[in-house]
Structures are given as C-alpha cells and as structure tokens.
PDB file of N, CA and C in Angstrom:
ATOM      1  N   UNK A   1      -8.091 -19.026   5.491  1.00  0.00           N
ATOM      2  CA  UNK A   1      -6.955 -18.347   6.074  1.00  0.00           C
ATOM      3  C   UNK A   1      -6.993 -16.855   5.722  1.00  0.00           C
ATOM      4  N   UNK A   2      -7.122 -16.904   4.482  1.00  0.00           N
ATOM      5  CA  UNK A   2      -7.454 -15.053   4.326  1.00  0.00           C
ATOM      6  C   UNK A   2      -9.053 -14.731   3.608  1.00  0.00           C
ATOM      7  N   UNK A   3      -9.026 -13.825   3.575  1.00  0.00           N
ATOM      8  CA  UNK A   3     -10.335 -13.393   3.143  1.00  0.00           C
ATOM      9  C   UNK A   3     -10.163 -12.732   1.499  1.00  0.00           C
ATOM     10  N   UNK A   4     -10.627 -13.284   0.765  1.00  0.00           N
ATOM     11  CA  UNK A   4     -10.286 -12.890  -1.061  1.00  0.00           C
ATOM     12  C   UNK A   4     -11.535 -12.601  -1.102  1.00  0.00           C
ATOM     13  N   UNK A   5     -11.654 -11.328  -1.611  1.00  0.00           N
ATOM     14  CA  UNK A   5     -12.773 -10.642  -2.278  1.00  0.00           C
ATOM     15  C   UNK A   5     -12.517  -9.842  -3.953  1.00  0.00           C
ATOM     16  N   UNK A   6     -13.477 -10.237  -4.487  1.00  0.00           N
ATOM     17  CA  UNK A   6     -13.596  -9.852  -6.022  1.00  0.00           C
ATOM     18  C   UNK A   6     -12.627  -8.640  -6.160  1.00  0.00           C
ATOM     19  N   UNK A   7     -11.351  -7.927  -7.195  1.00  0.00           N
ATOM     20  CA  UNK A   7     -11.027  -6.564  -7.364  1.00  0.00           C
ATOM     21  C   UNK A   7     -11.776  -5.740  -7.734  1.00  0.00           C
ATOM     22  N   UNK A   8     -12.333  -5.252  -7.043  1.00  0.00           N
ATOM     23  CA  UNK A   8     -13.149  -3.573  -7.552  1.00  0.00           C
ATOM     24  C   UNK A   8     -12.351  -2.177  -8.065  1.00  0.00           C
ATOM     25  N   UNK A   9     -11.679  -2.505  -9.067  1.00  0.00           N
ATOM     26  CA  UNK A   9     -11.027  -0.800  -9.470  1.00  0.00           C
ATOM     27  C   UNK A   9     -11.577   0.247  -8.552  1.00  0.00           C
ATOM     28  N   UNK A  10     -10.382   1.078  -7.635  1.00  0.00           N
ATOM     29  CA  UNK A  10     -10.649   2.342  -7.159  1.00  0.00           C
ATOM     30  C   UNK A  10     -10.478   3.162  -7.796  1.00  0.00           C
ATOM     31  N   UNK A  11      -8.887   3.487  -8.889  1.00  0.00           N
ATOM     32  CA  UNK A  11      -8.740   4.193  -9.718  1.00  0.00           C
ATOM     33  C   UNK A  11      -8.186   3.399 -11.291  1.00  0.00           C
ATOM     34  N   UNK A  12      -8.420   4.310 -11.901  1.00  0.00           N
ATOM     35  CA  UNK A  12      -7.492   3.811 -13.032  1.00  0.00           C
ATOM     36  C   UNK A  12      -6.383   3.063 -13.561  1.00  0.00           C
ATOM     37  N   UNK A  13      -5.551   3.632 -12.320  1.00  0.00           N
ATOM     38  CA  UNK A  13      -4.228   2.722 -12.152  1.00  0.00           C
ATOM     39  C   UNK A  13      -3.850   1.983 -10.977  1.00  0.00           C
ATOM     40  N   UNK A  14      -3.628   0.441 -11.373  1.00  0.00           N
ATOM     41  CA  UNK A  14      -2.954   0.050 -10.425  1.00  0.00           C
ATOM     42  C   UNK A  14      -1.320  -0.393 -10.527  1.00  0.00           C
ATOM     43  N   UNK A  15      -0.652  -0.044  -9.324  1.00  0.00           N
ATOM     44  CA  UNK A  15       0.852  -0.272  -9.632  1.00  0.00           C
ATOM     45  C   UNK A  15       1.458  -1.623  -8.875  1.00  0.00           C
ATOM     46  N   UNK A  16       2.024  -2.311  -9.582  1.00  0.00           N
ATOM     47  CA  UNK A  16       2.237  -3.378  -9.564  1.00  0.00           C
ATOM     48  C   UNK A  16       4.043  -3.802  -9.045  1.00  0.00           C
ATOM     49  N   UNK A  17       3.892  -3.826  -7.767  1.00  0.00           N
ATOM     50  CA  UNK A  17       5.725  -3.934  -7.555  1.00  0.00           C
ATOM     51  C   UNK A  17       6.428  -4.941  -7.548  1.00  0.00           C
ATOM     52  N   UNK A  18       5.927  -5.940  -7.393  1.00  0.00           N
ATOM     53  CA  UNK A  18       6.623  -7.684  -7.260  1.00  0.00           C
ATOM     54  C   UNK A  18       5.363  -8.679  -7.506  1.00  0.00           C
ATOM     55  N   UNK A  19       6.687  -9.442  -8.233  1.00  0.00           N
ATOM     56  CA  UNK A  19       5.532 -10.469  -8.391  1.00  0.00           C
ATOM     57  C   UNK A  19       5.719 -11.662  -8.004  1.00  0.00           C
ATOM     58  N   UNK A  20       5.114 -12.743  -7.369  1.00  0.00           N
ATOM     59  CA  UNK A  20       5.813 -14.248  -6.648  1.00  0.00           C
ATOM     60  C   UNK A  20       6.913 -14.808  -7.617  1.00  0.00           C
ATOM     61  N   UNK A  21       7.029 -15.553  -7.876  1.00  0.00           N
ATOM     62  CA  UNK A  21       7.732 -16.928  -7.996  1.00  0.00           C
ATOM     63  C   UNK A  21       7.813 -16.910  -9.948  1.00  0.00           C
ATOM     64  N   UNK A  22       5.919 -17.542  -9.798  1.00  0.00           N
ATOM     65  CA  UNK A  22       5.100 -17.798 -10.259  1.00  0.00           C
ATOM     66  C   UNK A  22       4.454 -17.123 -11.139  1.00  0.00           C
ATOM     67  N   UNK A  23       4.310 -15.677 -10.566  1.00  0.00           N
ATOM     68  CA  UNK A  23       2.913 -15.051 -11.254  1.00  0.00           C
ATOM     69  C   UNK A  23       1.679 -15.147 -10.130  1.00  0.00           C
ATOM     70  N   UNK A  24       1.770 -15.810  -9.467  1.00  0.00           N
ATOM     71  CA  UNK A  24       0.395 -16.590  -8.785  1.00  0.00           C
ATOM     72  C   UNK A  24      -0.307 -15.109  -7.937  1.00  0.00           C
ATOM     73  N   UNK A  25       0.558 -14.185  -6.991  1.00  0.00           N
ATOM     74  CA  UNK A  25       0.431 -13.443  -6.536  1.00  0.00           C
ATOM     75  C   UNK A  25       1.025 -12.366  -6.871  1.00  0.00           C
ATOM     76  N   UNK A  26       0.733 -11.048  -7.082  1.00  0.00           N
ATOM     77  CA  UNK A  26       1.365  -9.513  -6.988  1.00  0.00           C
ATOM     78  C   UNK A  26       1.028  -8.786  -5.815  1.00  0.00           C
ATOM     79  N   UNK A  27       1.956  -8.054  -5.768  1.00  0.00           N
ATOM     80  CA  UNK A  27       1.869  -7.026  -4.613  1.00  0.00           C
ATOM     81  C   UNK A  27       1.687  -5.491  -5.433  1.00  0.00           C
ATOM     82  N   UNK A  28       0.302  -5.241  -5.062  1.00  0.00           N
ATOM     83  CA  UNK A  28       0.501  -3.730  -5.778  1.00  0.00           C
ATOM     84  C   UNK A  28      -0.324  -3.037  -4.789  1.00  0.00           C
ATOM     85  N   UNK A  29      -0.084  -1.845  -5.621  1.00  0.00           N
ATOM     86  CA  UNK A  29      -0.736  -0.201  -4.737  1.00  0.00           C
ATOM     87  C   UNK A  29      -1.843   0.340  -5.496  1.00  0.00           C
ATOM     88  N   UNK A  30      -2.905   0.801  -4.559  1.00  0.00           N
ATOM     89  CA  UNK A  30      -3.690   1.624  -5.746  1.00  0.00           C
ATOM     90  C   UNK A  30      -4.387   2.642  -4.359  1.00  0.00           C
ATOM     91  N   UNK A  31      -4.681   3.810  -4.746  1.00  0.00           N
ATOM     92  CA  UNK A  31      -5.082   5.442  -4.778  1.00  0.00           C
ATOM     93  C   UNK A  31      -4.900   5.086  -2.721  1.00  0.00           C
ATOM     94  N   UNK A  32      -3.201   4.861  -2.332  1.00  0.00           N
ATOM     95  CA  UNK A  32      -2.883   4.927  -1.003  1.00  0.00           C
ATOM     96  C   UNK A  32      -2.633   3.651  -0.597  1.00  0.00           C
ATOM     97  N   UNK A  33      -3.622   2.562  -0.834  1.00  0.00           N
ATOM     98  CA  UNK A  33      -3.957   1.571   0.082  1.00  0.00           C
ATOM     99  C   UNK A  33      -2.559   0.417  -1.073  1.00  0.00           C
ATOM    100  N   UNK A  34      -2.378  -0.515  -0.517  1.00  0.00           N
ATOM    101  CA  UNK A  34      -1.609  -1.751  -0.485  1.00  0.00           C
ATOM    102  C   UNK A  34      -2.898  -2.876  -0.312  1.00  0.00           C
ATOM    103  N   UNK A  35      -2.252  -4.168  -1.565  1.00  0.00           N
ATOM    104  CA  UNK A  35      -3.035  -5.310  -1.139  1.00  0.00           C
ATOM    105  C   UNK A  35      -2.325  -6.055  -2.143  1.00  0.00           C
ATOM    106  N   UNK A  36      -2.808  -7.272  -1.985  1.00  0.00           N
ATOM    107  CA  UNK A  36      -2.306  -8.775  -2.405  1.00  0.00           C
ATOM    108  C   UNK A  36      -3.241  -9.032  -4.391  1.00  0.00           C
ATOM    109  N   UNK A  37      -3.053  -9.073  -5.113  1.00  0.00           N
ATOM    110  CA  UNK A  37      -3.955  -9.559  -6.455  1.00  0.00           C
ATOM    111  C   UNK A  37      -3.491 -10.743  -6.722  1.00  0.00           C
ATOM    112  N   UNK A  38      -4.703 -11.444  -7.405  1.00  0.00           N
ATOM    113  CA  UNK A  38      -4.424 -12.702  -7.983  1.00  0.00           C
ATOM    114  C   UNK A  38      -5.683 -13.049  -8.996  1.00  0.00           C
ATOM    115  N   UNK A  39      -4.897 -13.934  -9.999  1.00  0.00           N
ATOM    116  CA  UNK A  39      -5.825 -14.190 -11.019  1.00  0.00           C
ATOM    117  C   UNK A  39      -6.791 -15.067 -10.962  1.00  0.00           C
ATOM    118  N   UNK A  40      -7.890 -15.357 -10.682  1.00  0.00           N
ATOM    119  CA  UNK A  40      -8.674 -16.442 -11.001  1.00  0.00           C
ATOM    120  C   UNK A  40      -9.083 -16.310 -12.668  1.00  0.00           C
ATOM    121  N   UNK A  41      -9.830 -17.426 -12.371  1.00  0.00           N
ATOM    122  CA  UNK A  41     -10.989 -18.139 -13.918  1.00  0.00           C
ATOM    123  C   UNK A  41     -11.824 -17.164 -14.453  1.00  0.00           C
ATOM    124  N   UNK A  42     -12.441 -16.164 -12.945  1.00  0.00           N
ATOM    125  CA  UNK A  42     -13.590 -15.102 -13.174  1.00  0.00           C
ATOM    126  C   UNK A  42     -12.962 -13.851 -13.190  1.00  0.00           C
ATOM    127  N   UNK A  43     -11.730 -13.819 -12.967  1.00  0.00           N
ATOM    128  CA  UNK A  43     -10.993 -12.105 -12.891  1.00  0.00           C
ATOM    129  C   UNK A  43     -10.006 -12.387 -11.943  1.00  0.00           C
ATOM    130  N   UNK A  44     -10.287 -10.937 -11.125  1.00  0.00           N
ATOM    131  CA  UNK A  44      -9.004 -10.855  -9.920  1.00  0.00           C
ATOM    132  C   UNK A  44      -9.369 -10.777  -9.053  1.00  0.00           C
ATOM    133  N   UNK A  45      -8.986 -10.812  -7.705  1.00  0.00           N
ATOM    134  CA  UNK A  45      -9.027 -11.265  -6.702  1.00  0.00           C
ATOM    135  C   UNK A  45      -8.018 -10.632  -5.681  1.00  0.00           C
ATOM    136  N   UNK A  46      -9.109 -10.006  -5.054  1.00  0.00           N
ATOM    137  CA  UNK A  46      -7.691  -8.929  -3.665  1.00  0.00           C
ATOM    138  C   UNK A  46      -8.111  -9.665  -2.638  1.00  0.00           C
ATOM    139  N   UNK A  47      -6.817 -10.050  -1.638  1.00  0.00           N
ATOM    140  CA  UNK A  47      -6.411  -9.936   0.210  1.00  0.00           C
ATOM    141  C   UNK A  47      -5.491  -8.739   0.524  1.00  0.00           C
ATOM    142  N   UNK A  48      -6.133  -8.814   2.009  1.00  0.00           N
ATOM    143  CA  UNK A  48      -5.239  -7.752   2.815  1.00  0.00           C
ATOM    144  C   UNK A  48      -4.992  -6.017   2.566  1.00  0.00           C
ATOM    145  N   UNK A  49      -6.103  -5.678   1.879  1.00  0.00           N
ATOM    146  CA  UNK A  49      -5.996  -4.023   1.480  1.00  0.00           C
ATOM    147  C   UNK A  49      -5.924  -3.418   3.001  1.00  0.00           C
ATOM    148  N   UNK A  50      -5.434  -2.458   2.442  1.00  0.00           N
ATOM    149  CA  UNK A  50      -5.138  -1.589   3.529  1.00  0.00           C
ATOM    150  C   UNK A  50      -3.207  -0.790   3.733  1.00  0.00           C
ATOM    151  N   UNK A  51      -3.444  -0.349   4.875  1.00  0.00           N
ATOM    152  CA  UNK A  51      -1.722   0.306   4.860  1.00  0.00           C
ATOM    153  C   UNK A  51      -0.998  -0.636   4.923  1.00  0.00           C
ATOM    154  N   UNK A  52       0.005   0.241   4.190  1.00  0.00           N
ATOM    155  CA  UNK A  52       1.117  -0.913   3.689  1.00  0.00           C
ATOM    156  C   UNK A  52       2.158  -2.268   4.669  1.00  0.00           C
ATOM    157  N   UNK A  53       1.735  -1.446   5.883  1.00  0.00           N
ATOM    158  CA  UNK A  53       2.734  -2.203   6.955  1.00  0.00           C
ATOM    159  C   UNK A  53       1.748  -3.534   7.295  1.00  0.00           C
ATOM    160  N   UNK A  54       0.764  -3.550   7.627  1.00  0.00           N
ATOM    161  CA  UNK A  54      -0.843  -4.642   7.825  1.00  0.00           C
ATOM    162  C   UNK A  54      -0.568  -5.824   6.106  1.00  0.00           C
ATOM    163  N   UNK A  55      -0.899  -5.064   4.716  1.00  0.00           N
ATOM    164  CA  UNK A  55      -0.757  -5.624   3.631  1.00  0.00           C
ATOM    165  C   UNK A  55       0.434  -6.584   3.624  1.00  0.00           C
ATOM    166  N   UNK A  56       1.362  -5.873   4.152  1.00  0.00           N
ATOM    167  CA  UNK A  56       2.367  -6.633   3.688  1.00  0.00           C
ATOM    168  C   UNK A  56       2.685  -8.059   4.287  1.00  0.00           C
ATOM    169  N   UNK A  57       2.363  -8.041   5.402  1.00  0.00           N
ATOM    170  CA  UNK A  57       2.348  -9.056   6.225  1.00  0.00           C
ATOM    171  C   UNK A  57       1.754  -9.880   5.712  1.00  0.00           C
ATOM    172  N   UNK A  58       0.285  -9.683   5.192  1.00  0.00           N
ATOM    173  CA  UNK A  58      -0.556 -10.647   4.361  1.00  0.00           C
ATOM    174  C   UNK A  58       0.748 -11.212   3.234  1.00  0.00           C
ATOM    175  N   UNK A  59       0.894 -10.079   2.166  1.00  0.00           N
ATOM    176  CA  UNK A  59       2.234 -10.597   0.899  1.00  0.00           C
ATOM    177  C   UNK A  59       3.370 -11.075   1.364  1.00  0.00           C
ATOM    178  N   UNK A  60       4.339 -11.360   2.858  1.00  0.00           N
ATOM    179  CA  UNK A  60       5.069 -11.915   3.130  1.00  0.00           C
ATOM    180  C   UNK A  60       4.515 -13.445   3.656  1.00  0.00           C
ATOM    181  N   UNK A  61       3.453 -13.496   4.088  1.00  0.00           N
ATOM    182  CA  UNK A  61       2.806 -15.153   4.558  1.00  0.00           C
ATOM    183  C   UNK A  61       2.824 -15.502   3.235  1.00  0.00           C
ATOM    184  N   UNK A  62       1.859 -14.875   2.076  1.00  0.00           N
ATOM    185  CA  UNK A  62       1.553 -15.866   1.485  1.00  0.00           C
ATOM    186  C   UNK A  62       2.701 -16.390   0.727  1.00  0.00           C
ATOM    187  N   UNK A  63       3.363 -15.441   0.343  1.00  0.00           N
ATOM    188  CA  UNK A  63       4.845 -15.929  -0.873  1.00  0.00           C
ATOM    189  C   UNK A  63       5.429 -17.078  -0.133  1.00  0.00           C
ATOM    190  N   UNK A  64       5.984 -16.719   1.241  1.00  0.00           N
ATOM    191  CA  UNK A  64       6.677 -18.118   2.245  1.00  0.00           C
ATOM    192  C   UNK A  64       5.949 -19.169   1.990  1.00  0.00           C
ATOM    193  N   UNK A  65       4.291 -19.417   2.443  1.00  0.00           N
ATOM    194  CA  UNK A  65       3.725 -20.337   2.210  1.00  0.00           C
ATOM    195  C   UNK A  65       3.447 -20.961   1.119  1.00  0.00           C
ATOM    196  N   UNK A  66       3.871 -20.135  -0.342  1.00  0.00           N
ATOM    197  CA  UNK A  66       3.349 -20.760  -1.396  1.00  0.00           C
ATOM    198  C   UNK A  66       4.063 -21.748  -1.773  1.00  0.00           C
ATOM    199  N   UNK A  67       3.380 -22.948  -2.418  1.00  0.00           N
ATOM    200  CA  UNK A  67       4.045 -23.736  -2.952  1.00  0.00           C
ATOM    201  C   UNK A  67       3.294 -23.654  -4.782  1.00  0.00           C
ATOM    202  N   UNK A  68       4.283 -23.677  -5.793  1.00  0.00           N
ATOM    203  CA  UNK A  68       3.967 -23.433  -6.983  1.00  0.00           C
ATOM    204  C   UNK A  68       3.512 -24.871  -7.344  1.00  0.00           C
ATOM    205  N   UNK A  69       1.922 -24.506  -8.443  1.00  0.00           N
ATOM    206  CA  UNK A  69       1.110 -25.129  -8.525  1.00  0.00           C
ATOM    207  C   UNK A  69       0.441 -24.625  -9.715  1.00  0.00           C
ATOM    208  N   UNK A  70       0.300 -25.730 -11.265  1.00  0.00           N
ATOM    209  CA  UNK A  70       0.555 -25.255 -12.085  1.00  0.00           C
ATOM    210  C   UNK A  70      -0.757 -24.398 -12.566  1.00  0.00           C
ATOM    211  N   UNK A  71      -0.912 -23.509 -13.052  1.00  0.00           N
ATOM    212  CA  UNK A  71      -2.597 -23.037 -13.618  1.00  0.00           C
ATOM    213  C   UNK A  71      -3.522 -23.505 -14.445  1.00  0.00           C
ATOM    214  N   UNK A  72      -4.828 -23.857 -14.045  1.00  0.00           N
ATOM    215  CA  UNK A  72      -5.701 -24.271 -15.009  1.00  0.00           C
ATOM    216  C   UNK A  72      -5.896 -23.152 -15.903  1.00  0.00           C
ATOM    217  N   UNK A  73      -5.973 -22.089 -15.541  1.00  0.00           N
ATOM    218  CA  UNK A  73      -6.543 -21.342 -16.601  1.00  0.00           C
ATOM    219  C   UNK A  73      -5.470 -20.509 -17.969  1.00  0.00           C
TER     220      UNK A  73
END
C-alpha cells in the first residue's frame, strides 16, 4: 500500500509534530519536505516525503487505518 524506504538523514534535525496513538507512526519535517517515520528492528523507516499537503494525506490514511498492535521490539 505504501512504499517504506530506509530514513536517510538530510539534516541534522528532524522535527517531530504528532505522534499516533501508539508511537507506531510520527509525522515530522526535515530541511522543507514532510513525511511519515516509523520504527522498525533495523532503524527507521520513511513514507510519503514530500510537500506537506501530498505527506499528509499519506499521515491521515495511515493513523485512520491503524489498528494498535503490540511491538516486538
């Protein structure tokens, strides 16, 4: 359903504005762009980068769709 690719730091900071439920997903910003983070086993994990109006759409599906589900890691 979406496309998750490894987080590659652009800058130094990333800002972090909401977070699901859970923890499971954040919505943050980094150097312009908007996208979705999440934790796996191996690190983090971005969907949906890009401008904020496109991103968000991604961070409004997934929160609706989530159902909380406890963490292995």
């Amino acid at each position: 359903m979406y496309e998750w690719e490894p987080h590659i730091p652009r800058t130094s900071r990333i800002r972090v504005t909401q977070t699901s439920c859970c923890g499971e997903y954040e919505w943050c910003s980094e150097a312009g762009q908007f996208f979705v983070l999440r934790r796996t086993e191996n690190g983090y994990e971005e969907t949906g980068r890009g401008r904020e109006a496109l991103a968000r759409v991604v961070w409004v599906a997934l929160v609706s769709e989530h159902r909380h589900q406890r963490r292995k890691w």
